[in-house]
N, C-alpha and C. Protein backbone atom coordinates (compact mmCIF):
# COMPACT_ATOMS: atom_id res chain seq x y z
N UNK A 1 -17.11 -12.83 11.00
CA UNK A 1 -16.98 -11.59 10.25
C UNK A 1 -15.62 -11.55 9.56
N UNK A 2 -15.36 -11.39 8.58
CA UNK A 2 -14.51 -11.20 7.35
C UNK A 2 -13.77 -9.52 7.44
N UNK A 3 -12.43 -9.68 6.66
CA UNK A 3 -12.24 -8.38 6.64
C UNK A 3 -12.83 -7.50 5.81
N UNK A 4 -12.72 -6.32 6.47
CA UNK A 4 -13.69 -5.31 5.74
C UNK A 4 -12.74 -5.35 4.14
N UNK A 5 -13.73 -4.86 3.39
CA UNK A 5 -13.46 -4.81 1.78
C UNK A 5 -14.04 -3.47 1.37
N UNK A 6 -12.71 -2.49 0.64
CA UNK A 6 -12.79 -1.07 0.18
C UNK A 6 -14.06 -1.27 -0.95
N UNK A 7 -14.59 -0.45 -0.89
CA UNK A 7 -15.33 0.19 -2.54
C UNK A 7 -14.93 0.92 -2.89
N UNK A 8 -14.16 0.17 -4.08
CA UNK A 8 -13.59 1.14 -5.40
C UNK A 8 -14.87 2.30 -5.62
N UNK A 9 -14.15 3.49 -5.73
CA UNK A 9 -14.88 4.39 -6.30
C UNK A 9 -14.22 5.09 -8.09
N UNK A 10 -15.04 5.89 -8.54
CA UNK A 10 -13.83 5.95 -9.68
C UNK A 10 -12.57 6.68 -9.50
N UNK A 11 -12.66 7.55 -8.59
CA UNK A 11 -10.70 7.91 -8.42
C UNK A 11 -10.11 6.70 -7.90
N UNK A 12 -10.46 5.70 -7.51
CA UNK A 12 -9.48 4.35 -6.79
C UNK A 12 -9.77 3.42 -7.95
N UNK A 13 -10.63 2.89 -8.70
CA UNK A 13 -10.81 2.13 -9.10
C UNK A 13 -9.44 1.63 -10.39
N UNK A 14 -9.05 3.07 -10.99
CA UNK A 14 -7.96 2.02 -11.45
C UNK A 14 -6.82 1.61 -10.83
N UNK A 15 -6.13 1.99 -9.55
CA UNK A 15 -5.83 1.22 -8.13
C UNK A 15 -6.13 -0.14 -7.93
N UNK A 16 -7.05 -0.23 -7.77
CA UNK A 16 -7.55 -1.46 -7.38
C UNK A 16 -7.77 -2.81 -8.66
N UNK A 17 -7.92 -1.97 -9.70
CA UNK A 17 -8.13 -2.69 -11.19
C UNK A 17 -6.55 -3.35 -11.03
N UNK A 18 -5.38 -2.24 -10.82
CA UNK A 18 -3.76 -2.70 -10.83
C UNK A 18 -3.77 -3.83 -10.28
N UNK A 19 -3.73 -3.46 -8.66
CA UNK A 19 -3.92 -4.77 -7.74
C UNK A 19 -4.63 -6.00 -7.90
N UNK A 20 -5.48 -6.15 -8.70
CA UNK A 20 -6.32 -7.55 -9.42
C UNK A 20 -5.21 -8.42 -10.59
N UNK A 21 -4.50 -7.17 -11.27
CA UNK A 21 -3.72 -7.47 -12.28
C UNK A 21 -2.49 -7.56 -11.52
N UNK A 22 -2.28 -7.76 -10.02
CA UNK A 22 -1.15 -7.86 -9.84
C UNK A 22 0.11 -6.58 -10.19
N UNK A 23 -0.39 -5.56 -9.91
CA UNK A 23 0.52 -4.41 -10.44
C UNK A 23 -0.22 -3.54 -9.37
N UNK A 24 1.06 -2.25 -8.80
CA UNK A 24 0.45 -1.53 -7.81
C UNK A 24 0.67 -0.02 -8.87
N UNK A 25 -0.49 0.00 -8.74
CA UNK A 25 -0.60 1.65 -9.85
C UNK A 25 -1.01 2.62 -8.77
N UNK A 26 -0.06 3.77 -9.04
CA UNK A 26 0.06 4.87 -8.59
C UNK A 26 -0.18 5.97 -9.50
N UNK A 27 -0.66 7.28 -9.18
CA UNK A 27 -0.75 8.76 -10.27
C UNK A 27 0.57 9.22 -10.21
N UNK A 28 0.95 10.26 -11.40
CA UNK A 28 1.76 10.82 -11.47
C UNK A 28 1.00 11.84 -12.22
N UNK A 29 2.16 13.60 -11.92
CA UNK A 29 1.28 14.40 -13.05
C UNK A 29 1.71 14.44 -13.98
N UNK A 30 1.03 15.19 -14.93
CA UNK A 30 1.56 15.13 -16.44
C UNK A 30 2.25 16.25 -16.83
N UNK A 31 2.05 17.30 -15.68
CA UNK A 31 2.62 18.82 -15.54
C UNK A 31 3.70 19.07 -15.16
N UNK A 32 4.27 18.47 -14.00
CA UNK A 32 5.16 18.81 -12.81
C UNK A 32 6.25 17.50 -12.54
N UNK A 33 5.42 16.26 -12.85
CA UNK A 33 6.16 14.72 -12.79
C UNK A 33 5.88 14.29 -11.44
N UNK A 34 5.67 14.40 -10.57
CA UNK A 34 5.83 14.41 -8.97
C UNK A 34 4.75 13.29 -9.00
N UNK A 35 5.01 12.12 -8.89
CA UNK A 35 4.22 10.91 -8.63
C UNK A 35 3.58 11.36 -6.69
N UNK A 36 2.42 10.82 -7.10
CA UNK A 36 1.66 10.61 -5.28
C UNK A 36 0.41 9.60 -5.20
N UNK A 37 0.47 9.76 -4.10
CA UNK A 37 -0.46 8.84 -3.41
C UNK A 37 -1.19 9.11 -2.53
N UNK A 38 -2.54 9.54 -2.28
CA UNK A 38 -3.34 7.92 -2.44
C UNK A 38 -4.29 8.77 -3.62
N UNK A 39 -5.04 8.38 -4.56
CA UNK A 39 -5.69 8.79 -6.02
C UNK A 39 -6.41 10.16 -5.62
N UNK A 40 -6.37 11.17 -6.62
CA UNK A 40 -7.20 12.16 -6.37
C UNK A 40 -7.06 12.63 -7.87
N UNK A 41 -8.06 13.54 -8.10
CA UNK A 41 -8.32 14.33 -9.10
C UNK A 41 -7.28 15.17 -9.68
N UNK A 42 -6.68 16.17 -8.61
CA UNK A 42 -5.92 17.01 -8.69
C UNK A 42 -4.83 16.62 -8.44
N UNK A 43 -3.44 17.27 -8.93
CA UNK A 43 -2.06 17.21 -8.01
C UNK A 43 -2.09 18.10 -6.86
N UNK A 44 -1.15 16.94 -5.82
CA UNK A 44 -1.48 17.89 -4.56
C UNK A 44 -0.14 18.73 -4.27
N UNK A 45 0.60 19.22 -5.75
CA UNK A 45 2.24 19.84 -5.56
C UNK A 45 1.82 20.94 -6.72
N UNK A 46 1.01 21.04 -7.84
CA UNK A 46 0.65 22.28 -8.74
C UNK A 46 -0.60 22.31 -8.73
N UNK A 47 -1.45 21.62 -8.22
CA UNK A 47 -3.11 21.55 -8.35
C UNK A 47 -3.05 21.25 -10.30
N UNK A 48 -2.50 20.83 -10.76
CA UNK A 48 -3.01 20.35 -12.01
C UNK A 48 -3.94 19.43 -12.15
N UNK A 49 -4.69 19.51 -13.60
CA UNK A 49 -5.84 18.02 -13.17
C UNK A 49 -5.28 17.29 -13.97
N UNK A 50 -4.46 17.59 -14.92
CA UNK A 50 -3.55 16.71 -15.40
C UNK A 50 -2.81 15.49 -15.05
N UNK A 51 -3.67 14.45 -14.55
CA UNK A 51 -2.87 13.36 -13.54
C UNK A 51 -2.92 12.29 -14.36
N UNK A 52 -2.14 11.39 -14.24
CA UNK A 52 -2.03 9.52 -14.48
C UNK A 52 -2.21 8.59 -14.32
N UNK A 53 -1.88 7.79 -14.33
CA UNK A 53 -2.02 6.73 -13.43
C UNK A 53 -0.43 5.89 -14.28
N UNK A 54 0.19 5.34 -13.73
CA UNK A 54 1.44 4.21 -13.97
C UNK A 54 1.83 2.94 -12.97
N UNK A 55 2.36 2.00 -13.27
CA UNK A 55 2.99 1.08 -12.41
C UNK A 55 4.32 1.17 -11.57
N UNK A 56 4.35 1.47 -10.57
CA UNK A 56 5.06 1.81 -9.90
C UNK A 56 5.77 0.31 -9.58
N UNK A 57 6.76 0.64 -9.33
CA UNK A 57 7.97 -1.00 -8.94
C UNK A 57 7.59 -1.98 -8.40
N UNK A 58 6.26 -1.79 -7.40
CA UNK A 58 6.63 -2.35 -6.26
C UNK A 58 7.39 -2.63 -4.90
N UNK A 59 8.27 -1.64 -5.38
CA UNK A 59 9.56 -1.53 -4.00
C UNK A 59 9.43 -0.15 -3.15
N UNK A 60 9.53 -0.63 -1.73
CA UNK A 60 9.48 0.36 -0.96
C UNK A 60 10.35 -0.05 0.35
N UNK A 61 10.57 1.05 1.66
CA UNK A 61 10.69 0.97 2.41
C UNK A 61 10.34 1.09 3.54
N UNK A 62 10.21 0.33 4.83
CA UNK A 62 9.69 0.67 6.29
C UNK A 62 10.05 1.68 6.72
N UNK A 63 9.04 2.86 6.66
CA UNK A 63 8.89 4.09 7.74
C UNK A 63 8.66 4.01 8.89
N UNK A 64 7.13 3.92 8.77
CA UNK A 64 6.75 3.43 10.21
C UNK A 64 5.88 2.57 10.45
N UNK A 65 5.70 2.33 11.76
CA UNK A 65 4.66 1.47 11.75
C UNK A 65 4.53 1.16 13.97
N UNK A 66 2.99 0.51 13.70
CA UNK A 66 3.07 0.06 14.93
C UNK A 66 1.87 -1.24 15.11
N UNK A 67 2.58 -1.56 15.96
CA UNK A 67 2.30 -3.71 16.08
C UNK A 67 0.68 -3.33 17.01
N UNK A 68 -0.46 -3.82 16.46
CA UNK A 68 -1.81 -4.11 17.18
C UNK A 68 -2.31 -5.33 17.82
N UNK A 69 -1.92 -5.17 19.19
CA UNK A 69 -2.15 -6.36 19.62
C UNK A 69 -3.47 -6.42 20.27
N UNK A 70 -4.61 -5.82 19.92
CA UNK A 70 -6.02 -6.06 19.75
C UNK A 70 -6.72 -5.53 18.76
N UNK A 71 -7.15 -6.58 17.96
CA UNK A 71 -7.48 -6.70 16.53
C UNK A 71 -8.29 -5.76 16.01
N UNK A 72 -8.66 -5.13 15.15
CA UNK A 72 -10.07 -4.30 14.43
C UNK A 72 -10.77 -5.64 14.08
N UNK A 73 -12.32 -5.74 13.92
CA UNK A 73 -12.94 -6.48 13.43
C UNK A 73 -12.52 -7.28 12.34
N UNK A 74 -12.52 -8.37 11.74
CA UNK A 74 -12.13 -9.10 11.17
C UNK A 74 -10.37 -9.28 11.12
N UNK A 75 -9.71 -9.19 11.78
CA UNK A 75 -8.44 -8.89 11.95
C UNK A 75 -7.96 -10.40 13.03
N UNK A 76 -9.07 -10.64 13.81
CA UNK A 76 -8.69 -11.31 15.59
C UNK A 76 -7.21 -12.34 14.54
N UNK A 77 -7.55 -13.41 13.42
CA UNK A 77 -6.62 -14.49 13.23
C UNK A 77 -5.47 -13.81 13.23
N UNK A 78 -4.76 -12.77 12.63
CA UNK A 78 -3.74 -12.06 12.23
C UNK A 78 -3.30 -11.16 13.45
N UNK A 79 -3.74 -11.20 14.33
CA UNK A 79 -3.08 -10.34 15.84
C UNK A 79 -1.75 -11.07 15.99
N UNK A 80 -0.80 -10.81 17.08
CA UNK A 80 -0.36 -9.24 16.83
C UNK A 80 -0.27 -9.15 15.10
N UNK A 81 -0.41 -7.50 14.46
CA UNK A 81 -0.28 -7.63 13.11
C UNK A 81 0.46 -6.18 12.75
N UNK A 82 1.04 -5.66 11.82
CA UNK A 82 1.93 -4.04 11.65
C UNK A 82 0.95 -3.79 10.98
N UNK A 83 0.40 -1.96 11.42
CA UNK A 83 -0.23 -1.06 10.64
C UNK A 83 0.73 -0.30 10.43
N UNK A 84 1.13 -0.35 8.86
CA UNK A 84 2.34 0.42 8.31
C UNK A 84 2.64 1.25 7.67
N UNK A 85 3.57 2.09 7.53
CA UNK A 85 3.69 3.46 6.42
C UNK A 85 4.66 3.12 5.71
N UNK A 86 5.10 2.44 4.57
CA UNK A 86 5.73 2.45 3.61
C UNK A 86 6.29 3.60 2.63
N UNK A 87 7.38 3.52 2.32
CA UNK A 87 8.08 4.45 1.82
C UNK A 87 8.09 4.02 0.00
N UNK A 88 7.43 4.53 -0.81
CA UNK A 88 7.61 4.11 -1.73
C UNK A 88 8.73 4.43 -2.62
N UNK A 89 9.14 3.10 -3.58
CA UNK A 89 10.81 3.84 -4.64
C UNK A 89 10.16 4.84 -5.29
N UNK A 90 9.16 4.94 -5.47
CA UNK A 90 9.04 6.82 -6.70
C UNK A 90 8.48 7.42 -5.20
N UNK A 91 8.77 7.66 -4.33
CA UNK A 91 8.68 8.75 -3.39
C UNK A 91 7.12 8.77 -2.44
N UNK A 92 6.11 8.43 -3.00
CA UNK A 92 5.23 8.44 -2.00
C UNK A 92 4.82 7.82 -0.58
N UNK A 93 4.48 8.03 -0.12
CA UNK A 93 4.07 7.47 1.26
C UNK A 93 2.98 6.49 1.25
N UNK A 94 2.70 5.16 1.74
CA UNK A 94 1.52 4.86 1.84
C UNK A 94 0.99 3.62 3.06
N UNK A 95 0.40 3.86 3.69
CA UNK A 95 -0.32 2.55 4.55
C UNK A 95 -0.78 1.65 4.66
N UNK A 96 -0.06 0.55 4.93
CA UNK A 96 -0.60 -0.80 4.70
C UNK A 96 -0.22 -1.99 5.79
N UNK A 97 -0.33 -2.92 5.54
CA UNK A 97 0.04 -4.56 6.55
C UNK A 97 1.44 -4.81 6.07
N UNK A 98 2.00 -5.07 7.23
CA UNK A 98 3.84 -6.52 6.78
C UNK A 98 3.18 -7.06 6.84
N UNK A 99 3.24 -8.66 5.86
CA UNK A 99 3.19 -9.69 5.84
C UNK A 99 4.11 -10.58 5.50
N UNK A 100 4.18 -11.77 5.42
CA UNK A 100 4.93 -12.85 5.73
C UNK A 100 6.33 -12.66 6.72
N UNK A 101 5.93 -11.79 7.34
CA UNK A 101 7.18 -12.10 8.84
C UNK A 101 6.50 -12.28 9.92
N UNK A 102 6.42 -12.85 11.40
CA UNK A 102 6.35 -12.27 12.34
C UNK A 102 6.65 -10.72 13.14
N UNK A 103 5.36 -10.27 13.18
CA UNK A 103 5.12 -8.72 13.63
C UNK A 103 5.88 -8.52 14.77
N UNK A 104 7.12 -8.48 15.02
CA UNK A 104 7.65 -7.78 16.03
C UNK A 104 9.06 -7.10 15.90
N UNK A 105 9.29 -5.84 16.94
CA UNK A 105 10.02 -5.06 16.91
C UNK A 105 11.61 -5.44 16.39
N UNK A 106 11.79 -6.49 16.88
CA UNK A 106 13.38 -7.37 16.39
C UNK A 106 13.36 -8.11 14.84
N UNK A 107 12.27 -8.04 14.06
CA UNK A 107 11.81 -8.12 12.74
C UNK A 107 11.23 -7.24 12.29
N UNK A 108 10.81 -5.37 12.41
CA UNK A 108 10.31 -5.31 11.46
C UNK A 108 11.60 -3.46 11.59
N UNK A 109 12.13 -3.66 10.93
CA UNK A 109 13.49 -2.50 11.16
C UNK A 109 13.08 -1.47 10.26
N UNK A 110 13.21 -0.61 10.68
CA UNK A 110 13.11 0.67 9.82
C UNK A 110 14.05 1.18 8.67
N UNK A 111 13.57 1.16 7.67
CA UNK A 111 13.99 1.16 6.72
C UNK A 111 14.46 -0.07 5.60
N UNK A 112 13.60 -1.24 6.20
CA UNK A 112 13.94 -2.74 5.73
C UNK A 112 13.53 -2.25 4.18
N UNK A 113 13.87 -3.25 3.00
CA UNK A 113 13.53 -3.28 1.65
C UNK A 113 12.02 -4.08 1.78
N UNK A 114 11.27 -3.52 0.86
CA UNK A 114 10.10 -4.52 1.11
C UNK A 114 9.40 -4.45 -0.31
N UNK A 115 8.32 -5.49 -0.44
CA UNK A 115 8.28 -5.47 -2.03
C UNK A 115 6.63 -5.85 -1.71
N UNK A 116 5.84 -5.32 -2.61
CA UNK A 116 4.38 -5.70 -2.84
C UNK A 116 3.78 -7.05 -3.25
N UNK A 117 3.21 -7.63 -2.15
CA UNK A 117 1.98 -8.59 -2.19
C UNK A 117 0.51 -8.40 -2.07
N UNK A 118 -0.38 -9.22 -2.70
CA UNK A 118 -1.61 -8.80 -2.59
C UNK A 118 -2.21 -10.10 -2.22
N UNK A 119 -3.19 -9.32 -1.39
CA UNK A 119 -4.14 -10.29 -0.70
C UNK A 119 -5.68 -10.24 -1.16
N UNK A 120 -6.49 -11.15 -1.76
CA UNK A 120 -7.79 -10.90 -2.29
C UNK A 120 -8.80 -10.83 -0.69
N UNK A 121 -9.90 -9.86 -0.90
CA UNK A 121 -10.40 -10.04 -0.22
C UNK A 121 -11.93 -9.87 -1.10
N UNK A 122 -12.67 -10.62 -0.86
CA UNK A 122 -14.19 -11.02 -1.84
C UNK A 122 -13.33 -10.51 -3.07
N UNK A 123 -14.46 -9.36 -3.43
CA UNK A 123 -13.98 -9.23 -5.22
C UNK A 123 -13.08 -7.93 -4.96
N UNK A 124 -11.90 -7.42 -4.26
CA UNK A 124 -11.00 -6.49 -4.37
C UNK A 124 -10.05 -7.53 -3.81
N UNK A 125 -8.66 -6.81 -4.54
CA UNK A 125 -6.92 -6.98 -4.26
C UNK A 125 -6.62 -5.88 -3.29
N UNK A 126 -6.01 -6.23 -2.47
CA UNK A 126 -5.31 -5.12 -1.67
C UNK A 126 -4.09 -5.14 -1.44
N UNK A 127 -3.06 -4.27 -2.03
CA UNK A 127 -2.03 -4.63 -1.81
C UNK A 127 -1.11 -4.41 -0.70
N UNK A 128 -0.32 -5.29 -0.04
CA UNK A 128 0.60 -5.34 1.35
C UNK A 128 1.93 -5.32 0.68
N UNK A 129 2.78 -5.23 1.72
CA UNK A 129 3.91 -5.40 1.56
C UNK A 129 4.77 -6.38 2.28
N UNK A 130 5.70 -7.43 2.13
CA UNK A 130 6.49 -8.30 2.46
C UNK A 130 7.91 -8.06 2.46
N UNK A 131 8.78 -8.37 3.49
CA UNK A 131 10.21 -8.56 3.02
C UNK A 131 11.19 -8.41 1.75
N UNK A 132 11.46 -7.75 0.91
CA UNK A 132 11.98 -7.71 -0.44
C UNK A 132 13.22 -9.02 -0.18
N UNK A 133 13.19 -9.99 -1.48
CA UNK A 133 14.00 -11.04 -1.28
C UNK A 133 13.28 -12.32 -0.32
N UNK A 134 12.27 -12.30 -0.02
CA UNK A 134 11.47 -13.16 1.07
C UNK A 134 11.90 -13.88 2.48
N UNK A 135 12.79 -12.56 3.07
CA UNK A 135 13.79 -12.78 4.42
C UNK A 135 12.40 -12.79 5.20
């Protein structure tokens, strides 16, 4: 069994269109400015429907996170692995995998720099995050 793979719907789909193109696109409004995450119709700071979509940096930081050392389905190769909350540079929050370090507490520091990688899985990109600088 393989890892599970999202279905784009149309509020995610140009998300996921980014991540194919190698770019992590995020909304912003067109009312208020207040970039967020994760896609919705509305802003969730004026309820405007006035929303965006843009390329966001790629750069973020380690909030939180915690190390799973028994896998979700399709996961077993990648144990122990970080389910993470990233801090994004335009301000949003979002959840995802560290990758390319070893998952443990003396490597994964709070507040490390970290920069967006994507991993294909069948026909979707999903994007993770790695080490900024490839420490």
């Amino acid at each position: 069994m393989g890892k599970p793979v999202p279905a784009p719907t149309p509020e995610t789909r140009p998300f996921f269109d980014g991540a194919a193109a190698g770019e992590l696109r995020i909304q912003r409004c067109a009312d208020c400015g207040e970039p967020f995450f994760y896609p919705r119709p509305s802003c969730p700071f004026c309820a405007s429907g006035a929303v965006e979509w843009f390329t966001a940096s790629g750069r973020a930081t380690l909030y939180s996170y915690t190390i799973s050392h028994r896998p979700a389905p399709g996961f077993e190769q990648d144990a122990p692995y970080a389910i993470a909350v990233v801090q994004l540079a335009e301000g949003p929050r979002m959840m995802t995998n560290i990758v390319g370090i070893e998952n443990t507490p003396d490597n994964l520091v709070l507040d490390m720099d970290l920069e967006v990688t994507f991993e294909q899985r069948g026909d979707v990109t999903i994007p993770q995050f790695t080490p900024a600088g490839g420490h």
